[in-house]
N, C-alpha and C. Protein backbone atom coordinates (compact mmCIF):
# COMPACT_ATOMS: atom_id res chain seq x y z
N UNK A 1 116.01 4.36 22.87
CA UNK A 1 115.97 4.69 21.47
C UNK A 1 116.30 6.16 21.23
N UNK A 2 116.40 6.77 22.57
CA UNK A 2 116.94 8.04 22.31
C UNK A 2 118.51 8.43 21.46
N UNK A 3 119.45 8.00 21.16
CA UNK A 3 120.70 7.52 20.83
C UNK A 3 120.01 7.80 19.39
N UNK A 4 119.19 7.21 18.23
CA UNK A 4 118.80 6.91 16.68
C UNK A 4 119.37 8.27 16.63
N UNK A 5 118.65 9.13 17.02
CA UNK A 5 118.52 10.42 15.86
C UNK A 5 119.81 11.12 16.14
N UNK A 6 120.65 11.17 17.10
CA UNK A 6 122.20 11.72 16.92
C UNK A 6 122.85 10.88 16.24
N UNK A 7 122.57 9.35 16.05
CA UNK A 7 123.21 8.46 15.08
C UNK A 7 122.98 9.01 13.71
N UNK A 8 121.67 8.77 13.75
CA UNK A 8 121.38 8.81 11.91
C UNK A 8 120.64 10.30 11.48
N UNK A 9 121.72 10.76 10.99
CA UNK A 9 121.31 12.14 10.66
C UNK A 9 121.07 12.13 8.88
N UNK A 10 120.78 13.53 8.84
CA UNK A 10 120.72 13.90 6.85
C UNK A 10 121.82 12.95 5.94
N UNK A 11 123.15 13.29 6.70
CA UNK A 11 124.28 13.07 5.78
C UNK A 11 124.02 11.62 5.80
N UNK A 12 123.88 10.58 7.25
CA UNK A 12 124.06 9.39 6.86
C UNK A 12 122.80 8.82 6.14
N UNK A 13 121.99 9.42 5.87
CA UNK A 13 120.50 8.77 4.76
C UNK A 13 121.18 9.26 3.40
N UNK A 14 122.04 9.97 3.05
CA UNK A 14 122.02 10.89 2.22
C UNK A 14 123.29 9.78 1.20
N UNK A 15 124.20 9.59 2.24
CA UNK A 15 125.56 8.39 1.91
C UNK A 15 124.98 7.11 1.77
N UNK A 16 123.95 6.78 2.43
CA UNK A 16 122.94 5.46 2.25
C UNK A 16 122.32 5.48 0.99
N UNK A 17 121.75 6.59 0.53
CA UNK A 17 120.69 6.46 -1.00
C UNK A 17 122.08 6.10 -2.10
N UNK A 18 123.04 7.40 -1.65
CA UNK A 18 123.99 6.83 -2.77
C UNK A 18 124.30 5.78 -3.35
N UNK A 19 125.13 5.17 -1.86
CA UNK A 19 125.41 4.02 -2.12
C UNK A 19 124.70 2.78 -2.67
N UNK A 20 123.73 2.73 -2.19
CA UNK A 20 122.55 1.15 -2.66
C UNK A 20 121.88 2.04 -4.33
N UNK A 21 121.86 3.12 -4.47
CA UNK A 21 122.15 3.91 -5.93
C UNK A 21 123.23 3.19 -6.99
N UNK A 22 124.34 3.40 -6.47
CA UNK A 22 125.55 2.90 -7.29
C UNK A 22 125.65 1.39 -7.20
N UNK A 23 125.25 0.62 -6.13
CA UNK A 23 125.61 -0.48 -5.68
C UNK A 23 124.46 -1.02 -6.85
N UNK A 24 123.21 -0.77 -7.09
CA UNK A 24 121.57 -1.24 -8.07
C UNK A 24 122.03 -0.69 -9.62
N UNK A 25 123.18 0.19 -9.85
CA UNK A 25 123.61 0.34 -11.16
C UNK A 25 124.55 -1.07 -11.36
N UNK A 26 125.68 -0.70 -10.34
CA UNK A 26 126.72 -1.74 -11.06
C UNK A 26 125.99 -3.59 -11.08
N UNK A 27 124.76 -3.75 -10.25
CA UNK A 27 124.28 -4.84 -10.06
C UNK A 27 123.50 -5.07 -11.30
N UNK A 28 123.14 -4.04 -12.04
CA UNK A 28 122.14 -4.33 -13.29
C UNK A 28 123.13 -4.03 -14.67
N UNK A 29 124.41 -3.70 -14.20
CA UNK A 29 125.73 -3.70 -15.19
C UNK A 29 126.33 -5.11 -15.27
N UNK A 30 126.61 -5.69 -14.06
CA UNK A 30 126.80 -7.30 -14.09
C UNK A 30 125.86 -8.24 -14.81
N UNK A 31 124.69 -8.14 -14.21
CA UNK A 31 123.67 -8.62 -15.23
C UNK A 31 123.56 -8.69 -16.31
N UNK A 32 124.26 -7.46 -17.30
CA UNK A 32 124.01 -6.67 -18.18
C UNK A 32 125.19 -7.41 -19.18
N UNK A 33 126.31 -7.34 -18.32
CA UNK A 33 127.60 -8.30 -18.99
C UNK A 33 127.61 -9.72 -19.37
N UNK A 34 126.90 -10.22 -18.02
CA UNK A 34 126.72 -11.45 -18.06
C UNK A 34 126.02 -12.36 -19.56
N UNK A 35 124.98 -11.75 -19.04
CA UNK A 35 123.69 -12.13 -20.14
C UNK A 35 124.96 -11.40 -22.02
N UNK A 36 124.97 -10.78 -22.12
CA UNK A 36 125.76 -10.47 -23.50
C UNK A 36 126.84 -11.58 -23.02
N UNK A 37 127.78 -11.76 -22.50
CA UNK A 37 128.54 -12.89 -22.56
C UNK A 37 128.05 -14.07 -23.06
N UNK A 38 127.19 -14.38 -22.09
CA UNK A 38 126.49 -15.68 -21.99
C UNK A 38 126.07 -15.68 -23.84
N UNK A 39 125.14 -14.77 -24.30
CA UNK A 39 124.75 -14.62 -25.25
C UNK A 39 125.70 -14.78 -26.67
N UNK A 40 126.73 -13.95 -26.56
CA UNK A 40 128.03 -13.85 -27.43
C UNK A 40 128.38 -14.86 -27.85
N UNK A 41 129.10 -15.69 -26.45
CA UNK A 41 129.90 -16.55 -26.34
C UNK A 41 129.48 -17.82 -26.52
N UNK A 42 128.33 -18.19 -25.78
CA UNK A 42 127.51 -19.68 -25.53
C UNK A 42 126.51 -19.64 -26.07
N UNK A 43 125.67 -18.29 -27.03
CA UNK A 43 124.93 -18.13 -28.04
C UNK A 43 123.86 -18.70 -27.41
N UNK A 44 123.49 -18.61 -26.23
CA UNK A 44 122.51 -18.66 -25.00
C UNK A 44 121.88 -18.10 -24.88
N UNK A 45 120.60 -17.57 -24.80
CA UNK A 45 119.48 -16.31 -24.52
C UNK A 45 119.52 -17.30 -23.33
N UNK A 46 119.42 -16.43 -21.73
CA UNK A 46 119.15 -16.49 -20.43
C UNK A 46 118.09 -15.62 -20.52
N UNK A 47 116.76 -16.10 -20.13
CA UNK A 47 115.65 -15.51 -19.79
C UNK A 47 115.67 -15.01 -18.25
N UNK A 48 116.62 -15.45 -17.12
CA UNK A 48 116.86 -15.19 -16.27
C UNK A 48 117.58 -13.65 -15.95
N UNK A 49 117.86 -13.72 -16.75
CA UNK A 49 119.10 -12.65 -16.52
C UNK A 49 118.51 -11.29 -17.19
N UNK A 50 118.09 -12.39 -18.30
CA UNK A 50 117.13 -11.25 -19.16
C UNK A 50 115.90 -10.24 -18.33
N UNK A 51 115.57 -11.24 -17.66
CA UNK A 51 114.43 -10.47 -16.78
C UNK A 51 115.05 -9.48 -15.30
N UNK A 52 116.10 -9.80 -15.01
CA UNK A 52 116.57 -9.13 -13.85
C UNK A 52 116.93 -7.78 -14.29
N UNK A 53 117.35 -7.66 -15.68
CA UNK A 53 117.43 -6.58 -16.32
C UNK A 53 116.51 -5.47 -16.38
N UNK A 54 115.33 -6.27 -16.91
CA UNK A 54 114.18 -5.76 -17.75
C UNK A 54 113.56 -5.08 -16.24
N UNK A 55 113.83 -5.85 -15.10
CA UNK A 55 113.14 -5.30 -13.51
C UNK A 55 113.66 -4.01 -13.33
N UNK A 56 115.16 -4.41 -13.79
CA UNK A 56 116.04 -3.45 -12.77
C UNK A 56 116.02 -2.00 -13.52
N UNK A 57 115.32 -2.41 -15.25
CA UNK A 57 114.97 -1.10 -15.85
C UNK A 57 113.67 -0.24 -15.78
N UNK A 58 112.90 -1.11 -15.90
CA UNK A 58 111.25 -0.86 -15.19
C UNK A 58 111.37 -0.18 -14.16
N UNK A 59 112.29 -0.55 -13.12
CA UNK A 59 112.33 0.45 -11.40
C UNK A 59 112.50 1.37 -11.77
N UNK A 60 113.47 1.53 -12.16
CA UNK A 60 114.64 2.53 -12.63
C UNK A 60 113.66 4.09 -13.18
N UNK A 61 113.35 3.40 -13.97
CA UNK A 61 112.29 4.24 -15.41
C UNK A 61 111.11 4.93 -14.14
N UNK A 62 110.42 3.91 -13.32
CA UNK A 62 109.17 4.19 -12.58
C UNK A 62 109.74 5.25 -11.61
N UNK A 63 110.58 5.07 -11.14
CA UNK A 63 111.19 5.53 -9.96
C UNK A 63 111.59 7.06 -10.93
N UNK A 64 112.17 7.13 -11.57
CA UNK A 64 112.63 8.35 -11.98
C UNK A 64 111.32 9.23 -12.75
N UNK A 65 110.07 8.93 -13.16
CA UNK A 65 108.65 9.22 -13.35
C UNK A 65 108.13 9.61 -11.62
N UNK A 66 107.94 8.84 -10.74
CA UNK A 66 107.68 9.43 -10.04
C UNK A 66 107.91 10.22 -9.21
N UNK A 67 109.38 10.32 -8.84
CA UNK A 67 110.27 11.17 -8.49
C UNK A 67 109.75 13.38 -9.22
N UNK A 68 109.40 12.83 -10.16
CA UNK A 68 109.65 13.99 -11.32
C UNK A 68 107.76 14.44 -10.92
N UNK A 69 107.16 13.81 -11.08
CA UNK A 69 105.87 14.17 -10.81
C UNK A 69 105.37 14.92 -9.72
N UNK A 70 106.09 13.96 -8.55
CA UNK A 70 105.96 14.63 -7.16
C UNK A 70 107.14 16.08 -6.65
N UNK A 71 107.76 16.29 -7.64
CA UNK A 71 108.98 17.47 -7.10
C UNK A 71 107.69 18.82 -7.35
């Protein structure tokens, strides 16, 4: 296990937060389309979709509160 820590350094945790960052935006942007499509178009309220939202904003919101508390 000696090998980890020349593997995974600052930069690669650093390219990791980004990414699953951008990757949890555009995933709650799909959602986000969907559900208004669905809604628009097929005049559908998805409670499903609705709620993946409402999660993915709740994190979002908590995460950026605690972030701010603890700096």
């Amino acid at each position: 296990m000696s090998f980890l820590p020349k593997a995974i350094d600052e930069r690669f945790l650093e390219h990791r937060r980004r990414s699953l960052s951008a990757a949890g935006m555009c995933g709650g942007l799909v959602a986000g389309g969907l559900f208004l499509y669905r809604l628009y178009a097929d005049h559908r309220f998805d409670w499903d979709l609705f709620a993946v939202i409402l999660t993915f904003a709740v994190v979002k919101v908590a995460l950026m509160v605690w972030y701010a508390l603890r700096d």
